[in-house]
C-alpha atoms as a PDB file:
ATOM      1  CA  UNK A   1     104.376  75.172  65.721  1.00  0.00           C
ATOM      2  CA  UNK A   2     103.098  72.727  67.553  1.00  0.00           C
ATOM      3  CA  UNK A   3      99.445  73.067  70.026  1.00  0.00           C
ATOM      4  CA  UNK A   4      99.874  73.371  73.637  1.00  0.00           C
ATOM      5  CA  UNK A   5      98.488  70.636  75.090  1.00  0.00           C
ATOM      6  CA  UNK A   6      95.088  71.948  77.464  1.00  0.00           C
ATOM      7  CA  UNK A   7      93.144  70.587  80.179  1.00  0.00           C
ATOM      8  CA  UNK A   8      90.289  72.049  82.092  1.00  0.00           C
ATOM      9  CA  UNK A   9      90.543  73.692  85.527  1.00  0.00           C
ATOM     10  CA  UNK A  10      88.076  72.138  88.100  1.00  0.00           C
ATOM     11  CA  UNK A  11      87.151  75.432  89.998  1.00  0.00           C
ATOM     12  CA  UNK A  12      86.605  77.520  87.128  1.00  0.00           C
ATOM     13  CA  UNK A  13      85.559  75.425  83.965  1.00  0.00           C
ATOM     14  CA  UNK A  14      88.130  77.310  81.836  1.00  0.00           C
ATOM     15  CA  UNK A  15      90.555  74.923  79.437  1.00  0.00           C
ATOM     16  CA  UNK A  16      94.002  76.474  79.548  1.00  0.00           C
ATOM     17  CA  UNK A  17      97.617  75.260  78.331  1.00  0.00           C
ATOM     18  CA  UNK A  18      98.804  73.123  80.847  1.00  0.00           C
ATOM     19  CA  UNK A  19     101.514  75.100  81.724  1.00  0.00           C
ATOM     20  CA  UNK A  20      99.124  77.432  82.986  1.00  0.00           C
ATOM     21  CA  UNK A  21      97.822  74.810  85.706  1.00  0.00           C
ATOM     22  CA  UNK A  22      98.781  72.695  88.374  1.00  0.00           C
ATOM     23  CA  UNK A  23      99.083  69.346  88.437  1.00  0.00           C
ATOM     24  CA  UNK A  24      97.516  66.592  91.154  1.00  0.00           C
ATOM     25  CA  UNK A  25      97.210  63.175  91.069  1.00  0.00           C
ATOM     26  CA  UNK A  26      95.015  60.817  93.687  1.00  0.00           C
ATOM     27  CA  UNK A  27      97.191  58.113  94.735  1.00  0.00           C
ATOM     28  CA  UNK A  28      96.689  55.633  97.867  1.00  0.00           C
ATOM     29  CA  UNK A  29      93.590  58.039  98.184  1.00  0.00           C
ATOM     30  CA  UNK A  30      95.916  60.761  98.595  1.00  0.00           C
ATOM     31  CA  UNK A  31      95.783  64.114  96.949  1.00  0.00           C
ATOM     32  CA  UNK A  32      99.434  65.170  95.532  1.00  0.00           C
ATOM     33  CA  UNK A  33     100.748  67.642  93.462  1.00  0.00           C
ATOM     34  CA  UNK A  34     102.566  66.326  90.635  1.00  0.00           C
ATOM     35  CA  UNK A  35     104.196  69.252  89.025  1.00  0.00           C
ATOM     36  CA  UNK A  36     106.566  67.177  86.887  1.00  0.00           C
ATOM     37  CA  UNK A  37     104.044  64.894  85.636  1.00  0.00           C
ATOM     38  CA  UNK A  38     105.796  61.532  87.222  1.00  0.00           C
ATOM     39  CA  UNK A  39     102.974  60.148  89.096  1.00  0.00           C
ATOM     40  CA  UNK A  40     100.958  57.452  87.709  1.00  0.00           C
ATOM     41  CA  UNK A  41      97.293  58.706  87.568  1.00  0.00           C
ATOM     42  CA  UNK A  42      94.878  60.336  86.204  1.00  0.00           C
ATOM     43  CA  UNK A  43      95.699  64.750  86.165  1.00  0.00           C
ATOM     44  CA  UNK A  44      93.321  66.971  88.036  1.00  0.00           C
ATOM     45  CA  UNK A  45      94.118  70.253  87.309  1.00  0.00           C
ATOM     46  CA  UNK A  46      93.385  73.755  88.961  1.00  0.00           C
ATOM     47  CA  UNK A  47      94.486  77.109  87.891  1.00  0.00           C
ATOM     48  CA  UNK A  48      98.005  78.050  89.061  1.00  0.00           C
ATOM     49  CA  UNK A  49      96.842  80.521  91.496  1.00  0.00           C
ATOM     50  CA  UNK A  50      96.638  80.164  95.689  1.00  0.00           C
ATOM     51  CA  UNK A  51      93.055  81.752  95.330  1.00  0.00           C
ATOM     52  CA  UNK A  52      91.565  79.272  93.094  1.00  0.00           C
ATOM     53  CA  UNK A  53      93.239  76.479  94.693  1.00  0.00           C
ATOM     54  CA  UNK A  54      92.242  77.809  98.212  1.00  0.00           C
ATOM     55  CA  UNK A  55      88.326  77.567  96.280  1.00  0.00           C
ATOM     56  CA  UNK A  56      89.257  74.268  94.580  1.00  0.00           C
ATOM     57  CA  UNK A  57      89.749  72.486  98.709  1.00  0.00           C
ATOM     58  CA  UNK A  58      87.003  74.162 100.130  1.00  0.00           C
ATOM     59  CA  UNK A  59      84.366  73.190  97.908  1.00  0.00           C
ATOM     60  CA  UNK A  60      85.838  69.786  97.606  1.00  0.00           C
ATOM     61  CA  UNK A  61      85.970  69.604  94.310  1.00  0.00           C
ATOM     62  CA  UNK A  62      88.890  66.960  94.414  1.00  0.00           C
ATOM     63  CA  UNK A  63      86.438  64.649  96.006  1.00  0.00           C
ATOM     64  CA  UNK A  64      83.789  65.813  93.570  1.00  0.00           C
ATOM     65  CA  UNK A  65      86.240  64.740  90.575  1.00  0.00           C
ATOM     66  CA  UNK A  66      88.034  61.951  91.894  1.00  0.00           C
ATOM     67  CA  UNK A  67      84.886  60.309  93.554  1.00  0.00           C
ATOM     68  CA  UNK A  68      87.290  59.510  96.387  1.00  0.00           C
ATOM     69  CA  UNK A  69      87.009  61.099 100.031  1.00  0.00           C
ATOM     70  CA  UNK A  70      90.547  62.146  99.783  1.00  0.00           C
ATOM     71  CA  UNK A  71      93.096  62.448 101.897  1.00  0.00           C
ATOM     72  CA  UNK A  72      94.540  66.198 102.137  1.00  0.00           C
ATOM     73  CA  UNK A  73      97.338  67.818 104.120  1.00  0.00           C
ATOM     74  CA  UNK A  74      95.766  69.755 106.444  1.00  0.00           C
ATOM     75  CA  UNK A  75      98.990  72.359 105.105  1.00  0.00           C
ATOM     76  CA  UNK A  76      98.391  71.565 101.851  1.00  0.00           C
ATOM     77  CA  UNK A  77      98.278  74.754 100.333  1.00  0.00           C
ATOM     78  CA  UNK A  78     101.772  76.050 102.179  1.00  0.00           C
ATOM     79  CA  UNK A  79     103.064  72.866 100.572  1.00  0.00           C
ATOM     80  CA  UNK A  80     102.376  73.419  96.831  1.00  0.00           C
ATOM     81  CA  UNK A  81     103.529  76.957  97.496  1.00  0.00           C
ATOM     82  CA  UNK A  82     106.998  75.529  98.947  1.00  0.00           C
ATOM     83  CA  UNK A  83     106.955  73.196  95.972  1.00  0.00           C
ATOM     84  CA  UNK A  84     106.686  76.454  93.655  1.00  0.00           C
ATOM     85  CA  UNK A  85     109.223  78.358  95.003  1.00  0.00           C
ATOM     86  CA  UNK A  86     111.822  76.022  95.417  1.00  0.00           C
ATOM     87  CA  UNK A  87     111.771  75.192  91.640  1.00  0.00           C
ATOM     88  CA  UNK A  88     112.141  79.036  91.227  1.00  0.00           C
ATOM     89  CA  UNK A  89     114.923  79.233  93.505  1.00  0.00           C
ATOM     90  CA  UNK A  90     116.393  76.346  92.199  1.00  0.00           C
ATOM     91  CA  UNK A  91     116.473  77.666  88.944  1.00  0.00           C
ATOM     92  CA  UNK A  92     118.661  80.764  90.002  1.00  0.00           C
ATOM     93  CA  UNK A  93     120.891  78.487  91.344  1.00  0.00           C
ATOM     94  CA  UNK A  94     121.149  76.573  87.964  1.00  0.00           C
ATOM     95  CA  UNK A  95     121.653  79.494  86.046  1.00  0.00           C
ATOM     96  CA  UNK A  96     124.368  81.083  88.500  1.00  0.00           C
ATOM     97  CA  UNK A  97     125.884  77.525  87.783  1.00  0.00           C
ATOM     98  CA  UNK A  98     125.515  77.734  84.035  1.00  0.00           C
ATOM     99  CA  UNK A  99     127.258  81.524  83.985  1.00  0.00           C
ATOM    100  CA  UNK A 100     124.250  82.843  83.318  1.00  0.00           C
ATOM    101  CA  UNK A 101     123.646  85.152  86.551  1.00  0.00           C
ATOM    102  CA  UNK A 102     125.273  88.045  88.273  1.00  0.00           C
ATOM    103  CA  UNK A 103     124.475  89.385  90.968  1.00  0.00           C
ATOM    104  CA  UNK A 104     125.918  92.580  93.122  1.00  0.00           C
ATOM    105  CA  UNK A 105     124.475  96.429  91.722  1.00  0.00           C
ATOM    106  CA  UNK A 106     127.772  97.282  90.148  1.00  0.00           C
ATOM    107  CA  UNK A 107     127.951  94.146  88.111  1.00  0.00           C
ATOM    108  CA  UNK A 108     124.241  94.256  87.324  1.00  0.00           C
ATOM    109  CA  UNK A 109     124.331  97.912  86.191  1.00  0.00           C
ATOM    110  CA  UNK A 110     127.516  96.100  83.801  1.00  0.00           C
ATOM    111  CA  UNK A 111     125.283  93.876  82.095  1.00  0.00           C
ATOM    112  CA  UNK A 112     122.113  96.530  81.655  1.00  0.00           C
ATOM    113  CA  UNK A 113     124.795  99.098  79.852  1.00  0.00           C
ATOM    114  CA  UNK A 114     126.096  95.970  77.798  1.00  0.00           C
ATOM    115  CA  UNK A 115     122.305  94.940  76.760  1.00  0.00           C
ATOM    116  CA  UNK A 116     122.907  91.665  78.178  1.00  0.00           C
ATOM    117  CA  UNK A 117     120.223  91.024  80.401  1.00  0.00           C
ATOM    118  CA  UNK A 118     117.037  89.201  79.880  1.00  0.00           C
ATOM    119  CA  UNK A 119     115.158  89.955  83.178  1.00  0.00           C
ATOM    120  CA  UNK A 120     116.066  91.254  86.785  1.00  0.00           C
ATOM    121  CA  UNK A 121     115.676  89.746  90.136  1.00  0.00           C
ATOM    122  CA  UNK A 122     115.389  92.298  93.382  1.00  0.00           C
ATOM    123  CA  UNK A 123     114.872  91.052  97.065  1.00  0.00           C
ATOM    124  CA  UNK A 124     111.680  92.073  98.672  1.00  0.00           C
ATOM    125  CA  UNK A 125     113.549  94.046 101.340  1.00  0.00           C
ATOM    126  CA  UNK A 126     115.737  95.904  98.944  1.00  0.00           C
ATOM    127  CA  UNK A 127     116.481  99.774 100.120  1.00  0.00           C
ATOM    128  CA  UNK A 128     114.039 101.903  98.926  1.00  0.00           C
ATOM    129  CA  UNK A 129     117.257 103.759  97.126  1.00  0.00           C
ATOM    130  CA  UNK A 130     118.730 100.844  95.847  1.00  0.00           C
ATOM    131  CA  UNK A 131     115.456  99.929  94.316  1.00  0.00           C
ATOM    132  CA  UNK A 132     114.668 102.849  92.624  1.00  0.00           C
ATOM    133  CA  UNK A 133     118.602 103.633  91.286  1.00  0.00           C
ATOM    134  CA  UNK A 134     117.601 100.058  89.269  1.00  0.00           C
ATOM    135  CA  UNK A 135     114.129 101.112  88.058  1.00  0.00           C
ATOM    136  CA  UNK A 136     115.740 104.106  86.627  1.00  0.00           C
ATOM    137  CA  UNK A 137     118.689 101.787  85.144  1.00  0.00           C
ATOM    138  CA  UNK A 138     116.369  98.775  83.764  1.00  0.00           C
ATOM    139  CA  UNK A 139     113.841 100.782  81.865  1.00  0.00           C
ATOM    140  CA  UNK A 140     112.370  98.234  79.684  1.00  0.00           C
ATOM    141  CA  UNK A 141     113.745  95.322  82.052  1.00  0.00           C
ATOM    142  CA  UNK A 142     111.330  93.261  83.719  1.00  0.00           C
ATOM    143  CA  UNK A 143     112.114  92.766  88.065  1.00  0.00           C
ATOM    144  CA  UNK A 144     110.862  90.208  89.944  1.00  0.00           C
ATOM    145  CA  UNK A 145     110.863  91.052  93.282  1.00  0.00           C
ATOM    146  CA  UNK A 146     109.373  88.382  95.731  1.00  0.00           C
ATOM    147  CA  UNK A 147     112.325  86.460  97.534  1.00  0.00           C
ATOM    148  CA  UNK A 148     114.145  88.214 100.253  1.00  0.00           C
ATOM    149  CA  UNK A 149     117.632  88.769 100.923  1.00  0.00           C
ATOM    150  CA  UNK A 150     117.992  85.822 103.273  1.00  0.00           C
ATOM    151  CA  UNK A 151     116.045  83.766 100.757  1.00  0.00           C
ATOM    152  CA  UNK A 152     119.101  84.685  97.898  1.00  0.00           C
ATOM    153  CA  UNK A 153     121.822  84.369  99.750  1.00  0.00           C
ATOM    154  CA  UNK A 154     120.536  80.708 100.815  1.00  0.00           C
ATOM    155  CA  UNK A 155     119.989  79.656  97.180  1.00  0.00           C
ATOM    156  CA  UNK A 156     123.341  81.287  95.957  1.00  0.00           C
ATOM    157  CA  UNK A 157     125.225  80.817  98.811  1.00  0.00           C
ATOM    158  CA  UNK A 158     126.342  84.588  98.691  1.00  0.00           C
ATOM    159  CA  UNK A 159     126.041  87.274 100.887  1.00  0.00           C
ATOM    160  CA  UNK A 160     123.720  90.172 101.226  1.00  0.00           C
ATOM    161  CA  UNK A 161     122.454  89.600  97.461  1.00  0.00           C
ATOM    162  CA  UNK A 162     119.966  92.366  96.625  1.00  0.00           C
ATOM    163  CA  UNK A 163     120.030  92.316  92.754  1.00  0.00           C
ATOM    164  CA  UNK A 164     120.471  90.174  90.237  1.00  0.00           C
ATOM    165  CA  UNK A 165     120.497  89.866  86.717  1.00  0.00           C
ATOM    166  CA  UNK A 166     119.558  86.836  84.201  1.00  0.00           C
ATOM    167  CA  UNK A 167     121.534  87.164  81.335  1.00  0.00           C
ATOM    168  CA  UNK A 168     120.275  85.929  77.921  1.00  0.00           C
ATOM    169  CA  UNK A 169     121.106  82.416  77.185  1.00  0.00           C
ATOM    170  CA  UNK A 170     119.409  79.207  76.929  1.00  0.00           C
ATOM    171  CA  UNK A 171     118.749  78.653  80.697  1.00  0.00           C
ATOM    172  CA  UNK A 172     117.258  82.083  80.863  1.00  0.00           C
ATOM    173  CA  UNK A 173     113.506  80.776  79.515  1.00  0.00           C
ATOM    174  CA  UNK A 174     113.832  78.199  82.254  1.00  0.00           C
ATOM    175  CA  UNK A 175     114.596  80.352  84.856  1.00  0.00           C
ATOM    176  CA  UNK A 176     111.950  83.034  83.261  1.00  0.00           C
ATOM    177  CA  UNK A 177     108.683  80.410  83.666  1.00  0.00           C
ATOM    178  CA  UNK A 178     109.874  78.903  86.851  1.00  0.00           C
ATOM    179  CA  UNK A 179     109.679  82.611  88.538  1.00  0.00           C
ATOM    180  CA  UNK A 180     106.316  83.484  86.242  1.00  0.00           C
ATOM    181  CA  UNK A 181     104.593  80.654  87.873  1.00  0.00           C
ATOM    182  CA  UNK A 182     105.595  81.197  91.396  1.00  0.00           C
ATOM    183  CA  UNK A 183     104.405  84.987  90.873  1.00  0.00           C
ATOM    184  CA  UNK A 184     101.065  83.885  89.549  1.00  0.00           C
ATOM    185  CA  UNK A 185     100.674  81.317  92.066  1.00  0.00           C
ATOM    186  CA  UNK A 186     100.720  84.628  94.444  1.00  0.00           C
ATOM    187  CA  UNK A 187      99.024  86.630  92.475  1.00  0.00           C
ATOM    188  CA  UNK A 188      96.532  85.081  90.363  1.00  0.00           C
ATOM    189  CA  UNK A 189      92.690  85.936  91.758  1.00  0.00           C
ATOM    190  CA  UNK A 190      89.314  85.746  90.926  1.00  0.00           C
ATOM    191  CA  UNK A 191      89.372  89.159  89.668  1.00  0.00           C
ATOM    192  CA  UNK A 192      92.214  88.815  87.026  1.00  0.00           C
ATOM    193  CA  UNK A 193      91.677  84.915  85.603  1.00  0.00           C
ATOM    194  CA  UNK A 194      93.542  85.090  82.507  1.00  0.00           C
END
């Protein structure tokens, strides 16, 4: 199998796959994120995590690197986190579009009893009943549970969407690492640097 490639975090010194990092690039003195590696430039990377990229500004360690008094959103942390989330969301809409989603508790509970599906997705403002009726369902099922109903029925273009399931397929790794790195990006502190 082949290495993952690695680069070194600025704020914390620690070389990690890049997968676990973001991506920026200085261009037109400009700091950007460039999570899909398109930008011409040389990578600075930072631990996918709010907290160390929330250290990473306000030590100016981007300036440090580049050398460069660099231009920065005033937003800019609100903007990489919009730029995270879409790509999760986006990927539930791919995977609804690729048959590889179903949503609605009766048709979720379906696929659990049928050992179908890979990992769960619950809205933040699920009923506390409704929540716990799918613990007690998806045992050894892993729930993600950050977007809220509004947020779902946006992406999917349904209505009231509370659960969901990801059934196995091809698309379902995709889907799987886009949501892993959004809930890092929240989560992800000095406390628990992996």
């Amino acid at each position: 199998m082949k290495e993952p490639v690695v680069r070194k975090c600025i704020y914390t010194g620690i070389t990690k796959p890049v997968n676990d990092l973001l991506r920026f690039v200085m261009l037109d003195n400009t700091l950007l994120p460039d999570f899909n590696k398109k930008l011409p430039g040389k990578g600075i990377y930072v631990t996918n995590s709010r907290f160390f990229l929330e250290k990473a500004l306000e030590k100016k360690l981007f300036n440090k690197v580049t050398k460069h008094n660099l231009k920065i959103d005033d937003n800019f942390i609100s903007i990489v986190e919009n730029l995270i989330k879409t790509k999760a969301l986006e990927s539930l809409n791919i995977s609804k579009k690729a048959g590889a989603l179903v949503a609605g508790f009766e048709k979720v509970k379906e696929e659990i009893k049928k050992n179908k599906v890979e990992f769960l997705i619950e809205a933040s403002n699920a009923g506390k009943d409704g929540k716990e009726k799918m613990a007690f369902l998806a045992k050894n099922i892993e729930i993600f549970n950050f977007f809220n109903i509004e947020e779902l029925d946006i992406t999917l273009n349904k209505e009231n969407t509370v659960h969901i399931a990801i059934l196995k397929s091809d698309i379902a790794g995709i889907v799987y690492n886009n949501l892993k790195k959004y809930q890092n990006f929240l989560l992800i502190n000095g406390d628990n640097i992996q």
